[in-house]
Protein backbone atom coordinates (compact mmCIF):
# COMPACT_ATOMS: atom_id res chain seq x y z
CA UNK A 1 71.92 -1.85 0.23
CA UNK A 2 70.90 -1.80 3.96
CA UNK A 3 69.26 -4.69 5.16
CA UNK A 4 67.94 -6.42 8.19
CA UNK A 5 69.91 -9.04 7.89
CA UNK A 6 72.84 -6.94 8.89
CA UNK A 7 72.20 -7.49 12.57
CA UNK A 8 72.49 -11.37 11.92
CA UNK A 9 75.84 -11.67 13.73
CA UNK A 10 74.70 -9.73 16.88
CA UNK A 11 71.54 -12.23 16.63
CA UNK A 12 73.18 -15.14 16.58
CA UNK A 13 75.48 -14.51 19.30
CA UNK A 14 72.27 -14.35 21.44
CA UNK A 15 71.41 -17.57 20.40
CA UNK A 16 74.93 -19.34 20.71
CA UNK A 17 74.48 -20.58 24.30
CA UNK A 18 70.83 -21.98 23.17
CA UNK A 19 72.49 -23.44 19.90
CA UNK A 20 75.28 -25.23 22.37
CA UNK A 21 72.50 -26.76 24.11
CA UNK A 22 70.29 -28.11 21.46
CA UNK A 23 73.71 -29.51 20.07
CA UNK A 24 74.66 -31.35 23.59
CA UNK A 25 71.39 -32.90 23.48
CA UNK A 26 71.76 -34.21 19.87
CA UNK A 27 69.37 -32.23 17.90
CA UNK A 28 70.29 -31.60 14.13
CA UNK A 29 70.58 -28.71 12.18
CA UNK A 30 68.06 -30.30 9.73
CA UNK A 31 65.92 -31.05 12.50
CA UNK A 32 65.26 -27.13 13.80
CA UNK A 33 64.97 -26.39 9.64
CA UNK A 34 62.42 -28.95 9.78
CA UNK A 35 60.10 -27.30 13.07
CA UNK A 36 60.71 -23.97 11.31
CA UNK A 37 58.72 -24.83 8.36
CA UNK A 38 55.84 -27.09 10.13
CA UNK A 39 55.21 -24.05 12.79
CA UNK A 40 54.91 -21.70 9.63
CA UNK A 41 52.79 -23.93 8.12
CA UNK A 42 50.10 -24.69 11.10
CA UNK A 43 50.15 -20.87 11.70
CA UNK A 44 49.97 -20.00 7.82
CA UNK A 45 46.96 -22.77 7.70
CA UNK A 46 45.33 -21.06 10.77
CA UNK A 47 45.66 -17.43 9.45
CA UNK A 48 43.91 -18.66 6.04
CA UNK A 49 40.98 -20.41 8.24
CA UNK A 50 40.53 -17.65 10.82
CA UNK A 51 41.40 -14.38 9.41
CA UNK A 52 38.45 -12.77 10.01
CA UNK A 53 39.40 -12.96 13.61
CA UNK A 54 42.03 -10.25 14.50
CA UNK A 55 43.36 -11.67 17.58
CA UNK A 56 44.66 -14.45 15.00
CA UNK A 57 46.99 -12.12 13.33
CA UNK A 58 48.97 -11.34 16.92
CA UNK A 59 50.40 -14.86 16.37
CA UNK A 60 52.18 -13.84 13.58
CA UNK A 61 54.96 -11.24 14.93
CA UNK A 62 55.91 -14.17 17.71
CA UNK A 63 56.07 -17.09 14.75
CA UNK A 64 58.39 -14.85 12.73
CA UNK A 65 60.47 -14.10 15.67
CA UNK A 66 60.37 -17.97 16.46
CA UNK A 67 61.08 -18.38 12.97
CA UNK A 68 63.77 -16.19 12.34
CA UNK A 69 65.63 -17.57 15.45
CA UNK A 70 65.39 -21.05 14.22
CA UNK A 71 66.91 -20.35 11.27
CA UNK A 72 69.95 -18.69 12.63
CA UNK A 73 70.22 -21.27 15.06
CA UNK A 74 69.91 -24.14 11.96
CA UNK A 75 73.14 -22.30 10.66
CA UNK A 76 74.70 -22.52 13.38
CA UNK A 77 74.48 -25.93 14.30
CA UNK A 78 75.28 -26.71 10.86
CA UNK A 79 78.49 -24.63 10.91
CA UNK A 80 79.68 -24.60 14.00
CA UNK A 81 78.53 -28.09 14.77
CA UNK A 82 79.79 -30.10 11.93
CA UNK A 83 76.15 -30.76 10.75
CA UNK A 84 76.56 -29.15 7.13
CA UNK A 85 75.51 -31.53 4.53
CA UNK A 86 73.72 -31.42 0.89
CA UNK A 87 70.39 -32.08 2.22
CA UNK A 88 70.30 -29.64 4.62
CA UNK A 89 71.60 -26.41 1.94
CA UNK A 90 68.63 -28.24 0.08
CA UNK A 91 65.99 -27.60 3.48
CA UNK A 92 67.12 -24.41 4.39
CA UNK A 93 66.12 -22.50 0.80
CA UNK A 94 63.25 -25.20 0.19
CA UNK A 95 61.37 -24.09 3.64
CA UNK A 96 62.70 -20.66 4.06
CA UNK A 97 60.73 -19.91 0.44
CA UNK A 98 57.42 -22.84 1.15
CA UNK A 99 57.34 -20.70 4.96
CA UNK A 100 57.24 -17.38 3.33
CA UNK A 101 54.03 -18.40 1.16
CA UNK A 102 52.43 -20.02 3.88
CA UNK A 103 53.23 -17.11 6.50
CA UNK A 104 51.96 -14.28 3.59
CA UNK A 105 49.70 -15.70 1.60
CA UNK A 106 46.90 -15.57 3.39
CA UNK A 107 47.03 -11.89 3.97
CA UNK A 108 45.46 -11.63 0.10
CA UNK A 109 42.18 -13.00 1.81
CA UNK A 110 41.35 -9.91 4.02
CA UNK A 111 38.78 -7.55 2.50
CA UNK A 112 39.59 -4.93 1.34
CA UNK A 113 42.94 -5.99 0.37
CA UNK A 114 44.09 -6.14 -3.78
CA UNK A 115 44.56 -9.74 -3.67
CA UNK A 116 46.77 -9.73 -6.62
CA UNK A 117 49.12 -7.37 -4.97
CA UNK A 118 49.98 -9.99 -2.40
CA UNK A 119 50.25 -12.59 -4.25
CA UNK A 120 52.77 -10.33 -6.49
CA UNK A 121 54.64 -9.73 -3.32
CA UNK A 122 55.18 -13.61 -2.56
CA UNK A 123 55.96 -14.36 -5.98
CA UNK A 124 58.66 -11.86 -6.04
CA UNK A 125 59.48 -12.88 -2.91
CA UNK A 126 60.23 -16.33 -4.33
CA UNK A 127 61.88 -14.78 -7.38
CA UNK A 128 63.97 -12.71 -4.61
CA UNK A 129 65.25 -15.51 -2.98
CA UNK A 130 65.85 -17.37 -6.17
CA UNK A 131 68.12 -15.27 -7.55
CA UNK A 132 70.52 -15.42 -4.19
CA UNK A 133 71.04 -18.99 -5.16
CA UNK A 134 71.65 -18.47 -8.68
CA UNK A 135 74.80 -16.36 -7.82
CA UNK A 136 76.01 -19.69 -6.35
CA UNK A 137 75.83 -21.44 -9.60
CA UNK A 138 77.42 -18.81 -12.09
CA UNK A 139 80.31 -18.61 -9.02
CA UNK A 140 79.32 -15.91 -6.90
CA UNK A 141 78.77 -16.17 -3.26
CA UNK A 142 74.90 -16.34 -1.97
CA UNK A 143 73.46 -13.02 -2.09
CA UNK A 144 71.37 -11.87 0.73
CA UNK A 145 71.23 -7.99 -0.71
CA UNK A 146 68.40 -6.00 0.67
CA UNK A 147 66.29 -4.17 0.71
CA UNK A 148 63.51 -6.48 1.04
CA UNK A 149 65.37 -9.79 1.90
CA UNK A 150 64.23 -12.30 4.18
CA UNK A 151 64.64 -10.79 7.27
CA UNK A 152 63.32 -7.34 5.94
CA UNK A 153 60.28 -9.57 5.08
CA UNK A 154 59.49 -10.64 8.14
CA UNK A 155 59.87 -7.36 9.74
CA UNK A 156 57.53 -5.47 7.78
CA UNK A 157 54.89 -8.75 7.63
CA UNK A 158 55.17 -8.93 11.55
CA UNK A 159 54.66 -5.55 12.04
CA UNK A 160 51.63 -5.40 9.60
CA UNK A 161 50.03 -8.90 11.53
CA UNK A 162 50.69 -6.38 15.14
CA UNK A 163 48.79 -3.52 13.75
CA UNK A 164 46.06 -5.58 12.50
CA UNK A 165 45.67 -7.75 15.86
CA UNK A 166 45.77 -4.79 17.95
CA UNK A 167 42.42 -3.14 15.54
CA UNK A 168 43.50 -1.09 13.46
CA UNK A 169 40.91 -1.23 10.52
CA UNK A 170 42.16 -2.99 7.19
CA UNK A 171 42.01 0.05 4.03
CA UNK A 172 43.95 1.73 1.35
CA UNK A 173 47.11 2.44 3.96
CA UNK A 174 47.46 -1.36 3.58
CA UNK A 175 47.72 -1.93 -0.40
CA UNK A 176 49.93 0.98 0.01
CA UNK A 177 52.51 -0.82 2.02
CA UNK A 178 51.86 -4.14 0.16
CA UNK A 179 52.72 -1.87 -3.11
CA UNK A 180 55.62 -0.54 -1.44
CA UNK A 181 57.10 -3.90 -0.52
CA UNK A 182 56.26 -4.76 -4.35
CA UNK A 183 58.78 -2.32 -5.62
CA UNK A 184 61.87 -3.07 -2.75
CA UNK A 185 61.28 -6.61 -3.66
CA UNK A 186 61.64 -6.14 -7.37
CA UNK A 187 65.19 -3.25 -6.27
CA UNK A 188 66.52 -6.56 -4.18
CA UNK A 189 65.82 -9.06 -7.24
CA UNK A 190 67.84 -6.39 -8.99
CA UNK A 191 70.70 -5.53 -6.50
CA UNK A 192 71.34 -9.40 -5.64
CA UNK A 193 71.87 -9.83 -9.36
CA UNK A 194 73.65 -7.05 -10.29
CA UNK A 195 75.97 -7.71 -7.15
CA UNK A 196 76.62 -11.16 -8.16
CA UNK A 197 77.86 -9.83 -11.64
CA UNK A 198 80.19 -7.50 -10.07
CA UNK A 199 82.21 -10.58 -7.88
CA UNK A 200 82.71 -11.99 -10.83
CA UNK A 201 84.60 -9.23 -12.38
CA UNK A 202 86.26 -8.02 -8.92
């Protein structure tokens, strides 16, 4: 299933020179996992404390870029770099899933919006990214199926934090997308599963 996180390659190559350069200067792969989660969290924290403001929400698109480029480069460095090591496979799902809450969540504090919806998003979400790792231990590769993976995620949250910071008026178009993303999420749960199954019998 098409994803976002089919461009990853051309991404990263983009970021090579930078990742050459944070590596020359000595700065771990754990390290850039590390600033990935503590921007998402200050910017998560001042979403939930200033959401009535709309400007507040124009941060968001530039975090998840900033985001999203930090973790490519944190795979880099740890596989081109010689920085791979059980702690950091242990950082990189641990903040990539405590991020998403902290990015999402607080979108389920806007009026107007079904509360419960988003927080059924960011549990799935969780529950999406959960199931990628559990293909590793029945001895399947990790599954980043789409069509609401990480990256596909970010997209459609970034987008969403743009519209809003730019004025356009919180309503029913907005539960609609939230419901939307309910139902890919749940389809990716499904396809990274049912994928995981099949290289096991390929």
């Amino acid at each position: 299933m098409a994803s976002i996180y089919g461009i990853k390659p051309a991404f990263q190559n983009l970021l090579r020179p930078l990742c050459r350069w944070l590596a020359g200067r000595g700065v771990t792969a754990n390290q850039v996992t590390i600033a990935a989660l503590v921007l998402s969290l200050i910017t998560g924290g001042g979403l939930a404390f200033f959401y009535t403001q709309p400007w507040v929400f124009l941060l968001i698109p530039v975090v998840v870029f900033v985001r999203m480029a930090l973790s490519a480069i944190d795979g880099m460095l740890a596989r081109e770099h010689g920085m791979k090591s059980a702690l950091g496979a242990i950082l990189n799902e641990l903040c990539d899933v405590i991020a998403d809450v902290a990015l999402y969540l607080p979108f389920a504090l806007l009026v107007g919006v079904w509360s419960w919806l988003v927080v059924l998003v960011v549990l799935m979400a969780i529950i999406t990214e959960m199931t990628g790792v559990i293909a590793i231990q029945i001895g399947a590769s990790r599954r980043y199926d789409g069509p609401m993976g990480k990256s596909d995620r970010a997209f459609v949250f970034g987008a969403l934090a743009l519209a809003l910071g730019a004025g356009v008026s919180v309503g029913q178009w907005l539960n609609g997308v939230f419901a939307v993303v309910l139902v890919l999420t749940v389809w990716t749960v499904v396809n990274r599963a049912r994928h995981a199954l099949a290289e096991l019998v390929s």
